[in-house]
Protein backbone atom coordinates (compact mmCIF):
# COMPACT_ATOMS: atom_id res chain seq x y z
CA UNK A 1 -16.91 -49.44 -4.46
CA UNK A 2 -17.76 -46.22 -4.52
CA UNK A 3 -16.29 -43.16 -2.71
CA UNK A 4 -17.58 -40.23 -1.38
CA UNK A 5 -15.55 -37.39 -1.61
CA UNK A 6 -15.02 -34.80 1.49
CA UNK A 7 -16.74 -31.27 0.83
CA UNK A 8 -15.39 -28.12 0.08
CA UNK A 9 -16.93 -27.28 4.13
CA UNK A 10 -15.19 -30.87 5.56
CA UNK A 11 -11.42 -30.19 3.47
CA UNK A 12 -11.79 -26.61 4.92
CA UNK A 13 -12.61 -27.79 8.45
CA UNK A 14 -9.52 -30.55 7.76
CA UNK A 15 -6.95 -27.67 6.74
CA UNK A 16 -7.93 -26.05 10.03
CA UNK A 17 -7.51 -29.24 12.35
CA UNK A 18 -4.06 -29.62 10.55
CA UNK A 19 -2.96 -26.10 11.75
CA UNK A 20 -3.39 -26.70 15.06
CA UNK A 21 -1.84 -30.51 14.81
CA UNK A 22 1.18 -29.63 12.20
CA UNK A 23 3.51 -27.19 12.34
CA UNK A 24 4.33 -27.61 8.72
CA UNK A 25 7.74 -26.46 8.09
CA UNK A 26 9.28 -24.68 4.36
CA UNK A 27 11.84 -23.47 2.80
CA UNK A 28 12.20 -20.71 0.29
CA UNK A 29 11.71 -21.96 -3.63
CA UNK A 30 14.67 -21.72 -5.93
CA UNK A 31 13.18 -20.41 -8.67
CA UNK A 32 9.75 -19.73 -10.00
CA UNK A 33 9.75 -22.39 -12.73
CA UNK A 34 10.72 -25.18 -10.02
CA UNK A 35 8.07 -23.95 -7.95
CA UNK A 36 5.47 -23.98 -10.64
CA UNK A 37 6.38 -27.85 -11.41
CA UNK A 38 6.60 -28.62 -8.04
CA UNK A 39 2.69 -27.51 -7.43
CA UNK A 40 1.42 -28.96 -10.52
CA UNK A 41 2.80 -32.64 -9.67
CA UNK A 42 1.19 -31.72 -5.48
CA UNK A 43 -1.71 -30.98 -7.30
CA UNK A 44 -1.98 -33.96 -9.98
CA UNK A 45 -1.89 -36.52 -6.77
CA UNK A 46 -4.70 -34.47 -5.12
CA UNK A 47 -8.16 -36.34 -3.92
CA UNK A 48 -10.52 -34.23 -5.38
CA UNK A 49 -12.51 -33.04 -7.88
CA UNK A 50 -11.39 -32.12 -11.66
CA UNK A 51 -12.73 -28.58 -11.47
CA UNK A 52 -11.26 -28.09 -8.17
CA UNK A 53 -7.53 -28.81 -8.88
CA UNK A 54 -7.88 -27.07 -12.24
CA UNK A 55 -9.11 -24.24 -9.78
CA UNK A 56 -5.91 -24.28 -7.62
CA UNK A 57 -3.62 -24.79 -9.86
CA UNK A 58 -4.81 -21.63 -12.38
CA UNK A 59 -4.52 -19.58 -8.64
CA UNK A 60 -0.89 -20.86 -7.99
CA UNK A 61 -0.27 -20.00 -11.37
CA UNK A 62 -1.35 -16.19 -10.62
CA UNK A 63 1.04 -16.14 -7.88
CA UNK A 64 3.97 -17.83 -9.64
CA UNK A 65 3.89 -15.70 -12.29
CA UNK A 66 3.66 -12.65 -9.96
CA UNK A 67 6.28 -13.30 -7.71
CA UNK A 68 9.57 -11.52 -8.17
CA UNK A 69 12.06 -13.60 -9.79
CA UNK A 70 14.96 -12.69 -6.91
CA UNK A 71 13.01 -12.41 -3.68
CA UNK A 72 10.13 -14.94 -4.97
CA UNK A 73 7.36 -12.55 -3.23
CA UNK A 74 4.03 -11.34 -4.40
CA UNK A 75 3.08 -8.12 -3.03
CA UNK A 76 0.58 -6.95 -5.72
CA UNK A 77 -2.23 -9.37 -5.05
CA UNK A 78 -4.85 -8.76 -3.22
CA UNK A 79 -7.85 -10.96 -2.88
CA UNK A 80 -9.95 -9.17 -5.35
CA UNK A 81 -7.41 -8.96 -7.91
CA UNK A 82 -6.79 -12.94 -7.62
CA UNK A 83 -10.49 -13.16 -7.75
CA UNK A 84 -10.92 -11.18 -11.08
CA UNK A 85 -7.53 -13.02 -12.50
CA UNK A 86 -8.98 -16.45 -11.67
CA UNK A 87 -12.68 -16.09 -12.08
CA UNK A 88 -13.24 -17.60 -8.61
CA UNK A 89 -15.36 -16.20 -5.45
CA UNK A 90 -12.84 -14.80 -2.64
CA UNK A 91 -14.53 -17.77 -0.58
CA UNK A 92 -12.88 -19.70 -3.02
CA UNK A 93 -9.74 -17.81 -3.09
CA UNK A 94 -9.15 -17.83 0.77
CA UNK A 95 -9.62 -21.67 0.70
CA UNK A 96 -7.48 -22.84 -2.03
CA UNK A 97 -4.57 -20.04 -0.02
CA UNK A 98 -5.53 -21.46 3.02
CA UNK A 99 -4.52 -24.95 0.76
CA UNK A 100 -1.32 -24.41 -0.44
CA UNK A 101 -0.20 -22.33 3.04
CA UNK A 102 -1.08 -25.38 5.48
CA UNK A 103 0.74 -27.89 2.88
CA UNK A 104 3.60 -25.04 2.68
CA UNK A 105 3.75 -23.72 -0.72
CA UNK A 106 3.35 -20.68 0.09
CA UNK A 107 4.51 -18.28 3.35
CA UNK A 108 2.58 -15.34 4.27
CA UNK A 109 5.04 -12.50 5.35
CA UNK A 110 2.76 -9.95 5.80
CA UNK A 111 -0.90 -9.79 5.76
CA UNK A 112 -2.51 -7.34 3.45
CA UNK A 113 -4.45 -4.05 4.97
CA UNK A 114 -7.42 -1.63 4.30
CA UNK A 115 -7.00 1.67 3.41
CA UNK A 116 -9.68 2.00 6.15
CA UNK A 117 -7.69 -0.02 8.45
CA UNK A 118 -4.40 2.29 7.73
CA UNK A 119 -6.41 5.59 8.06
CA UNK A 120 -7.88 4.21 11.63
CA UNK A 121 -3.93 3.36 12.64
CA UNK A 122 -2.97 6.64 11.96
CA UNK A 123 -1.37 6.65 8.57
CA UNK A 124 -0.76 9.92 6.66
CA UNK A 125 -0.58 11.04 3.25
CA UNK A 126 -1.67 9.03 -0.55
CA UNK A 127 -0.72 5.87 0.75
CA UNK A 128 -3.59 6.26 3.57
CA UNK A 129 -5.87 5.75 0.61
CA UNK A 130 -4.93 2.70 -0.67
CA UNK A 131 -5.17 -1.20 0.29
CA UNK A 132 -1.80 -2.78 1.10
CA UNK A 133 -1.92 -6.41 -0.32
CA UNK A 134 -0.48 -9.27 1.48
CA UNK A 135 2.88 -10.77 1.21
CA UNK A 136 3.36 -14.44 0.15
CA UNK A 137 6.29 -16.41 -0.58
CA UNK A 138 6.76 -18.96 -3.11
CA UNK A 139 7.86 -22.02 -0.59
CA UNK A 140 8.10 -25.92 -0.74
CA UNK A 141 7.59 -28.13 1.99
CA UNK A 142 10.29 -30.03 3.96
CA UNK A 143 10.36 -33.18 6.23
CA UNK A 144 10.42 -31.94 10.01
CA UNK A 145 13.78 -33.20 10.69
CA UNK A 146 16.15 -32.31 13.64
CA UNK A 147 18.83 -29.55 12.23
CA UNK A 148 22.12 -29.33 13.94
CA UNK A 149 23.00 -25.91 14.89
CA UNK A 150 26.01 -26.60 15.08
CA UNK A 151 26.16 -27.45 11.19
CA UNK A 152 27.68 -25.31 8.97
CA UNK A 153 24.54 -23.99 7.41
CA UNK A 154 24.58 -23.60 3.24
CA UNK A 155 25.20 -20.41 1.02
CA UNK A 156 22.99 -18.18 -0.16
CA UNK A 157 22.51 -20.04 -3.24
CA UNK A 158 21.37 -22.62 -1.32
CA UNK A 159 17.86 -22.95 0.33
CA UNK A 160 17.27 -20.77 3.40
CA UNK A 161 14.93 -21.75 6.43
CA UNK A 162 11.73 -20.22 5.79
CA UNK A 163 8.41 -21.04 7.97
CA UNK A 164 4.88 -21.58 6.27
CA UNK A 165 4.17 -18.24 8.17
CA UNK A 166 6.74 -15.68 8.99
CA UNK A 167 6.60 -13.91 12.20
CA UNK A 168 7.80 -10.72 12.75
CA UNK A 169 8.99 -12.17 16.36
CA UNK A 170 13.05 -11.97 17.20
CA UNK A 171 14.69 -15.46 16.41
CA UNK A 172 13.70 -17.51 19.61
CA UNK A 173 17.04 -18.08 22.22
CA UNK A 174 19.53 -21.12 20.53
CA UNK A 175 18.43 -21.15 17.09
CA UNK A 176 20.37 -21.62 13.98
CA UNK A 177 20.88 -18.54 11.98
CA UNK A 178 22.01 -18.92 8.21
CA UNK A 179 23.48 -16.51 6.05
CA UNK A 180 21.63 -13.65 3.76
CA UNK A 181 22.55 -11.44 1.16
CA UNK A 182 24.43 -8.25 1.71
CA UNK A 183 24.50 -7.23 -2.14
CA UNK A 184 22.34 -4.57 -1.17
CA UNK A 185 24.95 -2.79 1.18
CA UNK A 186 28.02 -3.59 -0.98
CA UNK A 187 29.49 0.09 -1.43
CA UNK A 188 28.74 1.55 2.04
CA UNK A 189 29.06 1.20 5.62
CA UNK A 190 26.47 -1.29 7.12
CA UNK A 191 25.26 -0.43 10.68
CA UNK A 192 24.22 -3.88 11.49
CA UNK A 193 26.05 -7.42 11.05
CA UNK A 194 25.76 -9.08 7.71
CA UNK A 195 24.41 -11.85 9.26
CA UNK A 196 20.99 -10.29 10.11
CA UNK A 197 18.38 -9.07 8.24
CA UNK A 198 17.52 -5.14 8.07
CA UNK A 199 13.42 -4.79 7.55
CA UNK A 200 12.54 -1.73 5.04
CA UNK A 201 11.54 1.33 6.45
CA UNK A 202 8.49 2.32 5.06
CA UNK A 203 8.59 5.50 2.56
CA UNK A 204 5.33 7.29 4.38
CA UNK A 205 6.14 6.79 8.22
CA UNK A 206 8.35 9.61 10.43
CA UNK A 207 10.98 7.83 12.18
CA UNK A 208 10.98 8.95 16.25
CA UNK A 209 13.96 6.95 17.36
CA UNK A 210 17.60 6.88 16.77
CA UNK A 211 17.80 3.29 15.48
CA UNK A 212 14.06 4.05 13.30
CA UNK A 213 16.23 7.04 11.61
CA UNK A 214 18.91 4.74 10.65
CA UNK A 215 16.73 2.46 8.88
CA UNK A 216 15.09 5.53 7.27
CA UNK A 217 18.41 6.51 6.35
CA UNK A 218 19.22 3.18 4.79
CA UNK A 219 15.88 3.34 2.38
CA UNK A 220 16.42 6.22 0.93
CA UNK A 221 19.82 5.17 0.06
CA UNK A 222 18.56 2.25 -1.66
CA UNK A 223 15.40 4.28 -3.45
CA UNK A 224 17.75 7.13 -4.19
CA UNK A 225 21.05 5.00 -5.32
CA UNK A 226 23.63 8.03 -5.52
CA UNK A 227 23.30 8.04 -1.82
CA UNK A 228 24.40 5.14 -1.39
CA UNK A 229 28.36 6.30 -0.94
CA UNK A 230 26.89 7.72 2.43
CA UNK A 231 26.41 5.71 5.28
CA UNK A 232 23.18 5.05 7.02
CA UNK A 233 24.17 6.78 10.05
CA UNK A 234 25.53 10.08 8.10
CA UNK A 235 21.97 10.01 6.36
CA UNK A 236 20.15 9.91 9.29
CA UNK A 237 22.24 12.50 10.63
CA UNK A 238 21.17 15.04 7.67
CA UNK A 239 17.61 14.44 8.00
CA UNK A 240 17.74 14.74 11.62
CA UNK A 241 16.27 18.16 11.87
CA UNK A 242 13.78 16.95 9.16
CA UNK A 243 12.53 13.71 10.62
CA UNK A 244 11.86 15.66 14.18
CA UNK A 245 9.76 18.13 11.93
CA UNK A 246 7.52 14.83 10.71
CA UNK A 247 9.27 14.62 7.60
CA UNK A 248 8.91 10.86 5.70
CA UNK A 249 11.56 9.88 3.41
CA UNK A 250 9.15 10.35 0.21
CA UNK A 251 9.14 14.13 1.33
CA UNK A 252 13.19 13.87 1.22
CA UNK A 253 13.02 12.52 -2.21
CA UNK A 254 10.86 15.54 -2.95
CA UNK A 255 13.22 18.08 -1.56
CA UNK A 256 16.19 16.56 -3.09
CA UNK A 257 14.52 17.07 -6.66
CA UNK A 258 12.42 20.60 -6.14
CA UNK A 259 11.85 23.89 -4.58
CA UNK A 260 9.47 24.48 -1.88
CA UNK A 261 7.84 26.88 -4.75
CA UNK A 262 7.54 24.16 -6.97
CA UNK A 263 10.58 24.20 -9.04
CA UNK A 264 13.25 21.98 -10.32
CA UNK A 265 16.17 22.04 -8.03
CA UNK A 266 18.98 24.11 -10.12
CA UNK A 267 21.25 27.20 -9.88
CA UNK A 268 21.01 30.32 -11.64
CA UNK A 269 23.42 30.74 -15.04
CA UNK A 270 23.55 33.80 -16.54
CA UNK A 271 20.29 35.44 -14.96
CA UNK A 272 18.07 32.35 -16.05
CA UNK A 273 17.23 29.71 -13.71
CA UNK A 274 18.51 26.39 -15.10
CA UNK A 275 16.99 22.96 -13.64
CA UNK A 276 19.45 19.91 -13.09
CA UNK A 277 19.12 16.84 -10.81
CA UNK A 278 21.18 13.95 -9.39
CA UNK A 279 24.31 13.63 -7.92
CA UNK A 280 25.91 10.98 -9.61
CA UNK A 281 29.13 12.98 -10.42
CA UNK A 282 30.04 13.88 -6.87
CA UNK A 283 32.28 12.58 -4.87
CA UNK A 284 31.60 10.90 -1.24
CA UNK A 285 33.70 13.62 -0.09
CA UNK A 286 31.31 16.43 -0.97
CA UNK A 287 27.93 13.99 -0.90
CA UNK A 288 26.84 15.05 1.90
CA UNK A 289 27.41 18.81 1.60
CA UNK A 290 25.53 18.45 -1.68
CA UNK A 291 22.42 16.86 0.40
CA UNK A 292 22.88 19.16 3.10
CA UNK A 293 22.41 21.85 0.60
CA UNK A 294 19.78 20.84 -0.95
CA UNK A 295 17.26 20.41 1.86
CA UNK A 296 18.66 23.52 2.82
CA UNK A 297 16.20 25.47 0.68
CA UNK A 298 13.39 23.82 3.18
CA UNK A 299 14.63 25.82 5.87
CA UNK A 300 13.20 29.33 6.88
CA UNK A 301 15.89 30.80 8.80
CA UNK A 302 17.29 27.69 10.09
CA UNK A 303 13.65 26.20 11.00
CA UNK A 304 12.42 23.59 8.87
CA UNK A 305 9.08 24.45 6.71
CA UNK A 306 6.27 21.38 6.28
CA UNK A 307 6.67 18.81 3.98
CA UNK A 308 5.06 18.64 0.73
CA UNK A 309 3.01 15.59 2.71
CA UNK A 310 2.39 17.81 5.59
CA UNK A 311 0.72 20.75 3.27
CA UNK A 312 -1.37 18.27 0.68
CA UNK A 313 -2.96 16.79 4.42
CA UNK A 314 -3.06 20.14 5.75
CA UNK A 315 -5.32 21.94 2.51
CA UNK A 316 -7.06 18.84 2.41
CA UNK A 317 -8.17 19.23 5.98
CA UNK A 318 -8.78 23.07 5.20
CA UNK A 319 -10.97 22.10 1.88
CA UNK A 320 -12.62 19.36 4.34
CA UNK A 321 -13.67 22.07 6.99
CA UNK A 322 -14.82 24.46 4.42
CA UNK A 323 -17.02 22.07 2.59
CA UNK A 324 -18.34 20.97 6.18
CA UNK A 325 -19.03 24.80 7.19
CA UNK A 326 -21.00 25.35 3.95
CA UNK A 327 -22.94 22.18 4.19
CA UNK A 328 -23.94 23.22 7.94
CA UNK A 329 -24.96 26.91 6.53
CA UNK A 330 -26.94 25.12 3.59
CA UNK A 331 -28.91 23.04 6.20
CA UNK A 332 -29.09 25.87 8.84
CA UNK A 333 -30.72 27.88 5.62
CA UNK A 334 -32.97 25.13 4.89
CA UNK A 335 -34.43 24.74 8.61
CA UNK A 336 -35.16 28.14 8.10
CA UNK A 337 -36.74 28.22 5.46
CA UNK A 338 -38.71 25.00 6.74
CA UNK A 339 -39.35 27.08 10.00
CA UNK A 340 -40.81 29.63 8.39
CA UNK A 341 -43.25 28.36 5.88
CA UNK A 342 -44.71 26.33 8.84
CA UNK A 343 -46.30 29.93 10.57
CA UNK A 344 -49.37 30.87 9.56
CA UNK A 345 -47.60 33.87 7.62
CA UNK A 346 -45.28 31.49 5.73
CA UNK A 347 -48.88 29.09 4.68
CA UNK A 348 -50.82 32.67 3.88
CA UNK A 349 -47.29 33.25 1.15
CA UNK A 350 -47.13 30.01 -0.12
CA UNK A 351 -50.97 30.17 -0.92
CA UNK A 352 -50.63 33.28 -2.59
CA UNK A 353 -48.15 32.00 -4.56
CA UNK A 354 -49.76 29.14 -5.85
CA UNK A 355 -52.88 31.00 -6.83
CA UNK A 356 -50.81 33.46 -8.56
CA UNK A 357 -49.03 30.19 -10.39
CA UNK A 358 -52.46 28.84 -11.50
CA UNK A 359 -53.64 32.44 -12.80
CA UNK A 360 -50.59 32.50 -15.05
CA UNK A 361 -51.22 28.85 -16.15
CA UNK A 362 -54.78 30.44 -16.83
CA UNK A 363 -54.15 33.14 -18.48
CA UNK A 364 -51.66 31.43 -20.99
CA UNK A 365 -54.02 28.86 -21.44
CA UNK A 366 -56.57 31.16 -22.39
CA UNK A 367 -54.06 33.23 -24.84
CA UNK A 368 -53.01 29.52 -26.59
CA UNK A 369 -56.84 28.84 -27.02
CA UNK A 370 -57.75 32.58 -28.72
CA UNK A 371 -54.76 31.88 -30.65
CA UNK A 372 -55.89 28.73 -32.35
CA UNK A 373 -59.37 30.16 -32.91
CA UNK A 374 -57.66 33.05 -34.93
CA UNK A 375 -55.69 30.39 -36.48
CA UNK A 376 -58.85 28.16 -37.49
CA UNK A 377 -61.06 31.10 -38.62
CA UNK A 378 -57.87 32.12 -41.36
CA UNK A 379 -58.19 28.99 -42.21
């Protein structure tokens, strides 16, 4: 007996009934070669074509390979560049993700974002101009089984709870919360439990609020690492005065390694200016005096100046407005010109010009032909 096999429109329409009947629930891979097997043996017992499971497995294979090896994330991929890797349509693309999200191989974290999107919500500087890709996690299905919160839930080297789709809502009242990683803030003072998971500030946004500053304060910490014998509150403290002025921590990085005149941050030896960076070599003691001094030379008499962000968006804008002004005085010159030529005046000119065109064209004609004759009759 023969079968007919569901269409690519029918297993699409399927995979949405099942999100609204299944909430399918995951937890984090172990490792990327795990995961890999794992999908390979899901996709062997597949109902469906040849060229189709050959199609999802070479895209899980893209993402596997992708993923960092400790977080097991992707956040390089966008559609287009799984498109170009695979050979597949993004049709294609967005149904075999759709796939392997509803059947929980994969969590999406975060969802990817124009740079169209991010200039419309207000972004600033070179990250404006370019697409954010969307976060997945490498994930394997698990039985929806009662958990007792109450248990003592495993280590970190264990599996951790992790939902086909994370939200960025608070953990709902009653539920189970397990353990995470607190390598990052071995060192330091953490401002928050160990228990609970600090989100990354992002490295182009101004922090407004106290606790927004302290998160600030903790990435640049962890993207500048001899900071990290400060706390995050004694950070956020330094770059107070900096953060009010719209200051992002990229532009802190920038300050901590040049001059508002473009320079190397240094010191003067012997009546030459000599360039050195870091601050590996100084004591927590005298950290923050070091920072402190540093940004120091991005005040003008106490006042903090713009950030190197703040004056690339503010001579763009000025190079925007110029080009603008001289494209309005190049059309306000051709309307004009377009004005003019209409009168009778501006037709009476033009005619004269193109009889004095064709003269020329005449007269040179003429001189070519008494040219040739001479030419022939030497001949």
């Amino acid at each position: 007996m023969r079968v007919r096999r569901p269409s690519r429109t029918q297993e699409t329409s399927a995979l949405h009934r099942g999100r609204a009947l299944l909430h399918m629930q995951a937890t984090l891979a172990t490792s990327q070669a795990k995961w890999l097997r794992a999908v390979d043996e899901w996709i062997n017992d597949l109902d469906m074509r040849l060229d189709g499971r050959e199609n999802r497995r070479r895209l899980a294979r893209v993402l596997g390979f992708n993923a960092d090896w400790k977080t097991l994330t992707t956040n390089t991929l966008t559609w287009s560049t799984i498109s170009e890797r695979t050979g597949m349509s993004r049709a294609t693309v967005a149904r075999h993700l759709l796939a392997l999200h509803e059947a929980g191989w994969i969590g999406r974290v975060a969802a990817g974002r124009s740079a169209a999107a991010k200039q419309a919500a207000g972004w600033k500087g070179d990250d404006a101009f370019i697409n954010d890709a969307p976060v997945y996690a490498l994930t394997q299905p698990v039985d929806d089984a009662a958990v007792d919160i109450n248990e003592t839930p495993p280590t970190v080297s264990g599996y951790k709870e992790f939902p086909a789709r994370a939200h960025e809502a608070g953990t709902p009242p009653g539920a189970a919360t397990r353990h995470s990683s607190t390598k990052a803030a071995d060192g330091r003072p953490s401002t928050v439990p160990a228990h609970r998971t600090l989100p990354t500030w992002p490295g182009h946004v101004t922090p407004s609020s106290k606790d927004e500053r302290i998160l600030a304060g903790r990435e640049w910490a962890r993207l500048v690492p001899a900071l990290n014998k400060l706390s995050d509150r004694h950070l956020a403290f330094l770059a107070k005065d900096f953060f009010a002025a719209g200051w992002t921590i990229r532009d802190l990085m920038t300050a901590l390694d040049t001059l508002p005149n473009g320079w190397k941050q240094g010191q003067f030896v012997d009546g030459r200016w000599v360039p050195f960076s870091g601050a590996d070599g100084i004591p927590a003691t005298r950290l923050g005096h070091w920072v402190n001094w540093r940004l120091n030379a991005w005040r003008d008499n106490g006042t903090v100046v713009e950030s190197p962000a703040q004056t690339r968006v503010r001579r763009a804008a000025a190079a925007k407005k110029q080009r603008q002004a001289e494209q309005r005085a190049r059309d306000e010159e051709r309307q004009r010109n377009r004005a003019e030529m209409a009168t009778p005046e501006g037709q009476s000119a033009k005619q004269a010009c193109l009889d004095q065109m064709k003269a020329r064209r005449k007269s040179h004609r003429a001189l070519d032909n008494s040219k040739i004759e001479k030419a022939r009759r030497r001949g």
